[in-house]
Structures are given as C-alpha cells and as structure tokens.
Protein backbone atom coordinates (compact mmCIF):
# COMPACT_ATOMS: atom_id res chain seq x y z
CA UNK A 1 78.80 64.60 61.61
CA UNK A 2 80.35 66.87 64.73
CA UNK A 3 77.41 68.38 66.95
CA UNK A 4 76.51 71.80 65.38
CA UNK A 5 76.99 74.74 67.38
CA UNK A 6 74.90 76.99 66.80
CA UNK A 7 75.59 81.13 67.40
CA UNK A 8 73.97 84.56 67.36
CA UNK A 9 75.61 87.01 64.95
CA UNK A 10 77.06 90.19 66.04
CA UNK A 11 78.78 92.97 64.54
CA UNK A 12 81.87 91.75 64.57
CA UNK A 13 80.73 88.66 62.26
CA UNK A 14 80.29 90.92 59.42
CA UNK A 15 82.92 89.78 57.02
CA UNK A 16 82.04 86.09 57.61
CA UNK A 17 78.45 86.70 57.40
CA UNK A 18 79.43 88.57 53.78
CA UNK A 19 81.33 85.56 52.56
CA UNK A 20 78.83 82.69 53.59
CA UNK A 21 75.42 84.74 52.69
CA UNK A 22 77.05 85.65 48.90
CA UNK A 23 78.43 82.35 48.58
CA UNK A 24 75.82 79.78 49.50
CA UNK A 25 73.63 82.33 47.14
CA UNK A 26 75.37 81.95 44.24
CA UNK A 27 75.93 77.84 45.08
CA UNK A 28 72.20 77.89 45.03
CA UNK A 29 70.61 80.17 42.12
CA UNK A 30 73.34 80.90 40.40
CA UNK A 31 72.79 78.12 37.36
CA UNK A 32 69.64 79.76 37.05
CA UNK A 33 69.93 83.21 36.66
CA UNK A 34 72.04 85.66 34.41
CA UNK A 35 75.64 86.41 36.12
CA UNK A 36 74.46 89.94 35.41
CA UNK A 37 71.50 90.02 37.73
CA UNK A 38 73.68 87.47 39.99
CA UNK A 39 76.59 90.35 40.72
CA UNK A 40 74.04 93.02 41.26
CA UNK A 41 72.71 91.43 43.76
CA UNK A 42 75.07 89.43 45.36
CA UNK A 43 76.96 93.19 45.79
CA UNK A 44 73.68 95.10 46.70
CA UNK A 45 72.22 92.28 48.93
CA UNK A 46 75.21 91.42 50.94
CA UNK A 47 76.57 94.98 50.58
CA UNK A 48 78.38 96.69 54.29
CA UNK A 49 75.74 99.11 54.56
CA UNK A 50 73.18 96.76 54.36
CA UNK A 51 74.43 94.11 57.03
CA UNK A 52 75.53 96.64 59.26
CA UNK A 53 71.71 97.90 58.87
CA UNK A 54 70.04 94.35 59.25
CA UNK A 55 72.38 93.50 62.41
CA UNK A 56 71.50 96.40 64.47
CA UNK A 57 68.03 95.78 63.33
CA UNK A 58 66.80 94.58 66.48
CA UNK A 59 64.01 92.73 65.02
CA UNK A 60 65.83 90.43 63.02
CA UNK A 61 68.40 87.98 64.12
CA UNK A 62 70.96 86.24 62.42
CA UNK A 63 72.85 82.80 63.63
CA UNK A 64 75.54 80.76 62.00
CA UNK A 65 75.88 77.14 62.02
CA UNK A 66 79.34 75.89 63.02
CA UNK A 67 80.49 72.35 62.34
CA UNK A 68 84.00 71.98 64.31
CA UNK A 69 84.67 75.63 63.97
CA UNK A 70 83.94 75.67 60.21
CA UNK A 71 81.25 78.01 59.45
CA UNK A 72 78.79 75.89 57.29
CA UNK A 73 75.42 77.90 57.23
CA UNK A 74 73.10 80.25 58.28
CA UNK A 75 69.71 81.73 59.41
CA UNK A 76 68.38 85.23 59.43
CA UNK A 77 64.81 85.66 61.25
CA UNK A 78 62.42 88.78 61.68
CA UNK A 79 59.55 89.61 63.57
CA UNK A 80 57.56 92.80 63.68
CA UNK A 81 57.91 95.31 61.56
CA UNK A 82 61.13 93.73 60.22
CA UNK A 83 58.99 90.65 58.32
CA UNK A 84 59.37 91.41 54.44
CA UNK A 85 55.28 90.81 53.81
CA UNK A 86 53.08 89.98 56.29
CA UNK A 87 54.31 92.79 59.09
CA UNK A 88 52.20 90.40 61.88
CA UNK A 89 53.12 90.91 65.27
CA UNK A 90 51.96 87.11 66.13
CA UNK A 91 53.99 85.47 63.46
CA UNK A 92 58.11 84.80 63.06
CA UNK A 93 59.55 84.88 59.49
CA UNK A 94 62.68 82.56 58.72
CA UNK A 95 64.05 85.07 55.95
CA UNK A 96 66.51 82.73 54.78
CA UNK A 97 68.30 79.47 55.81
CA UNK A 98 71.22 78.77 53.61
CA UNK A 99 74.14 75.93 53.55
CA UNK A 100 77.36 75.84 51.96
CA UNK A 101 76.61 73.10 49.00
CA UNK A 102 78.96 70.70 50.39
CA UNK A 103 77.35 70.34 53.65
CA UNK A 104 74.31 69.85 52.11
CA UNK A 105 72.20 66.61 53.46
CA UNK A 106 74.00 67.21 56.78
CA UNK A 107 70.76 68.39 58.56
CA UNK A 108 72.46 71.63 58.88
CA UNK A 109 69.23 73.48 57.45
CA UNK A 110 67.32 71.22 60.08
CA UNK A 111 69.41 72.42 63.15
CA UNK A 112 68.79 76.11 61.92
CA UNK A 113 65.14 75.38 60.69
CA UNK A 114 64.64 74.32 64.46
CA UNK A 115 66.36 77.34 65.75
CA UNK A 116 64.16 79.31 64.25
CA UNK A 117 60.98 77.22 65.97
CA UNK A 118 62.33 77.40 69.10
CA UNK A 119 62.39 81.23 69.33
CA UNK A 120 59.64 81.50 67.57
CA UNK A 121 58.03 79.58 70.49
CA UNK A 122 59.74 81.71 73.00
CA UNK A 123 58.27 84.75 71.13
CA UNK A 124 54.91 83.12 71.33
CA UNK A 125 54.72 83.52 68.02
CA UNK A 126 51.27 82.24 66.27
CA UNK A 127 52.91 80.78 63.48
CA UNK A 128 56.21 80.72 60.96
CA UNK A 129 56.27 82.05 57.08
CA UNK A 130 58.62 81.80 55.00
CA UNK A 131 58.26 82.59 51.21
CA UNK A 132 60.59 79.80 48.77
CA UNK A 133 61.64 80.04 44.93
CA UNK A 134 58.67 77.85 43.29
CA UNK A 135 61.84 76.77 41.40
CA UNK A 136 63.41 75.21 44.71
CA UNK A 137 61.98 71.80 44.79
CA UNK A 138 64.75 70.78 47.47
CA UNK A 139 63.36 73.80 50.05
CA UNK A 140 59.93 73.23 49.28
CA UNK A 141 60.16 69.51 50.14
CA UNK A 142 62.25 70.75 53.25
CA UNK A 143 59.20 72.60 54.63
CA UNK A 144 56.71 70.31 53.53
CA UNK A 145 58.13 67.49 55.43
CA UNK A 146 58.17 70.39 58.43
CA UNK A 147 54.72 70.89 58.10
CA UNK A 148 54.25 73.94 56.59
CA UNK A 149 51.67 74.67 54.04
CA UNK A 150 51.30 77.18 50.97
CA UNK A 151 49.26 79.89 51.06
CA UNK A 152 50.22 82.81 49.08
CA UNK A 153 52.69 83.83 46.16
CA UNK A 154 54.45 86.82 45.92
CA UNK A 155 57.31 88.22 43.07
CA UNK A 156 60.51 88.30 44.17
CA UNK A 157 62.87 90.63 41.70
CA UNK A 158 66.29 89.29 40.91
CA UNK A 159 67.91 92.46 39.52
CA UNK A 160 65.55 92.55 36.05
CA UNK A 161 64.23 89.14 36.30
CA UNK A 162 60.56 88.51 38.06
CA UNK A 163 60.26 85.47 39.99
CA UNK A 164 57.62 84.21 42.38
CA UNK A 165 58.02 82.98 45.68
CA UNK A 166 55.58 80.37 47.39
CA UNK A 167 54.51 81.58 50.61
CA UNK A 168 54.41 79.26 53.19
CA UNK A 169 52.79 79.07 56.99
CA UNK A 170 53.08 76.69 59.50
CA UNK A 171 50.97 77.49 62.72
CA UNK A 172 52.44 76.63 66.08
CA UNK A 173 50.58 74.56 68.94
CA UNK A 174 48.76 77.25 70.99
CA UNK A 175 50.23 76.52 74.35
CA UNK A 176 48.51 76.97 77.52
CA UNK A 177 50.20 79.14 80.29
C-alpha cells in the first residue's frame, strides 16, 4: 500500500466529498436498511445545501484520504458547539470515518482515526466520542482495539427506522505544559 496522503477539505471538494460520503454509506448500511429510507437520506444527508453548510462550519473539519491520487476515504470532526450530543468544549467528536469497501483492511480508517487524535491533541481536547451502529461489529472492534470505551446509547433515525448508536469515549493523556 502507497503512503496515504492525507488533506483538509475545502469548498471546492464538494462534488467529491458528495460522491465518496453517499457511496461508502450505502457500501456500508445499505444491506441493512430499506432502499426507501437509504435514498432519503443518502439525498438529504449528502444534499449541496448541507455540505456547503458543514464546510463553512468552522467547527467541523473534513479530510480525505488519498491513496496515489485516488480518493479512498474520509473523516469529518467537530468540536464545540458543532458535536451532535455532548456540545463539550474539552472533548473532539470523530463524526464519521468512512472507506470505500474495497480499500477496506488497508488501515485507511487507521490513518484518519489518527488524524483525528492528533488534532484532537492539538486542541487539547480532554477526550474523543464517537457514537457507532450497535449493528457495526467491524467499527466497534476498530475502537475497541483504539481504546475507547462505551458509555452511552443514543437513537439514531434512518429516515422511519430507529436505531441506536453506542457511544463511545476515549480520554486523552493529560499532558503537562
């Protein structure tokens, strides 16, 4: 496997960031959920208006993985008020990490999962969430091996269809200046 390069999302990304976010979506859940609810979301969630919105968020950040050139995955982060539950000013949320299916087992989603833990470092960030489909066994073992430890659930709604998420934490070494 190439060295990954690994860059921040603008603007201009848009389209790309359209085609990989609805794509590695549907590669993941789509065998589990009704095409119905899929195509409402995959048009709502990944919609223009709602990019555009999330990119000149400033507190979230996205970043796509590159494998020689080839866009293979990516990572969207938020911190602040931008965190979808716990709106804590010490903590970092990795939204989503997602990989094109054939890359899979690549350590893409490490490269991005690290990323993510280095900013969150240079944000001095407390600690990392992240909430995970309970029906996600591969992501859940991903974190787990990270470190990271359940400590909540919340329902996630996938256009009629209740699901719950595992929250998960992993606290970050308090450094001393």
């Amino acid at each position: 496997m190439e060295p990954m390069e690994i860059r921040k999302v603008t603007l201009n990304d848009i389209e790309q960031l359209q085609q990989i976010g609805r794509q590695t979506f549907s590669e993941t859940f789509s065998s589990s959920n009704t095409e119905e609810n899929m195509t409402t979301y995959l048009e709502e969630g990944f919609s223009n208006e709602k990019l555009i919105e999330e990119l000149n968020n400033e507190s979230s950040e996205f970043y796509f993985a590159l494998s020689e050139n080839e866009l293979v995955g990516y990572l969207k982060i938020n911190f602040g008020q931008s965190q979808t539950e716990l709106q804590d000013d010490t903590a970092l949320e990795i939204e989503r990490i997602y990989v094109l299916k054939e890359f899979h087992g690549k350590k893409v989603g490490q490269v991005l999962y690290e990323k993510a833990i280095e900013i969150a470092k240079q944000k001095n960030a407390h600690y990392v969430w992240l909430g995970v489909w309970e029906e996600n066994p591969r992501a859940i073992s991903f974190y787990k091996k990270n470190g990271f430890v359940e400590f909540d659930k919340h329902i996630f709604k996938l256009g009629d269809d209740e699901q719950t998420d595992i929250m998960m934490k992993l606290k970050l070494e308090e450094r001393i200046l």
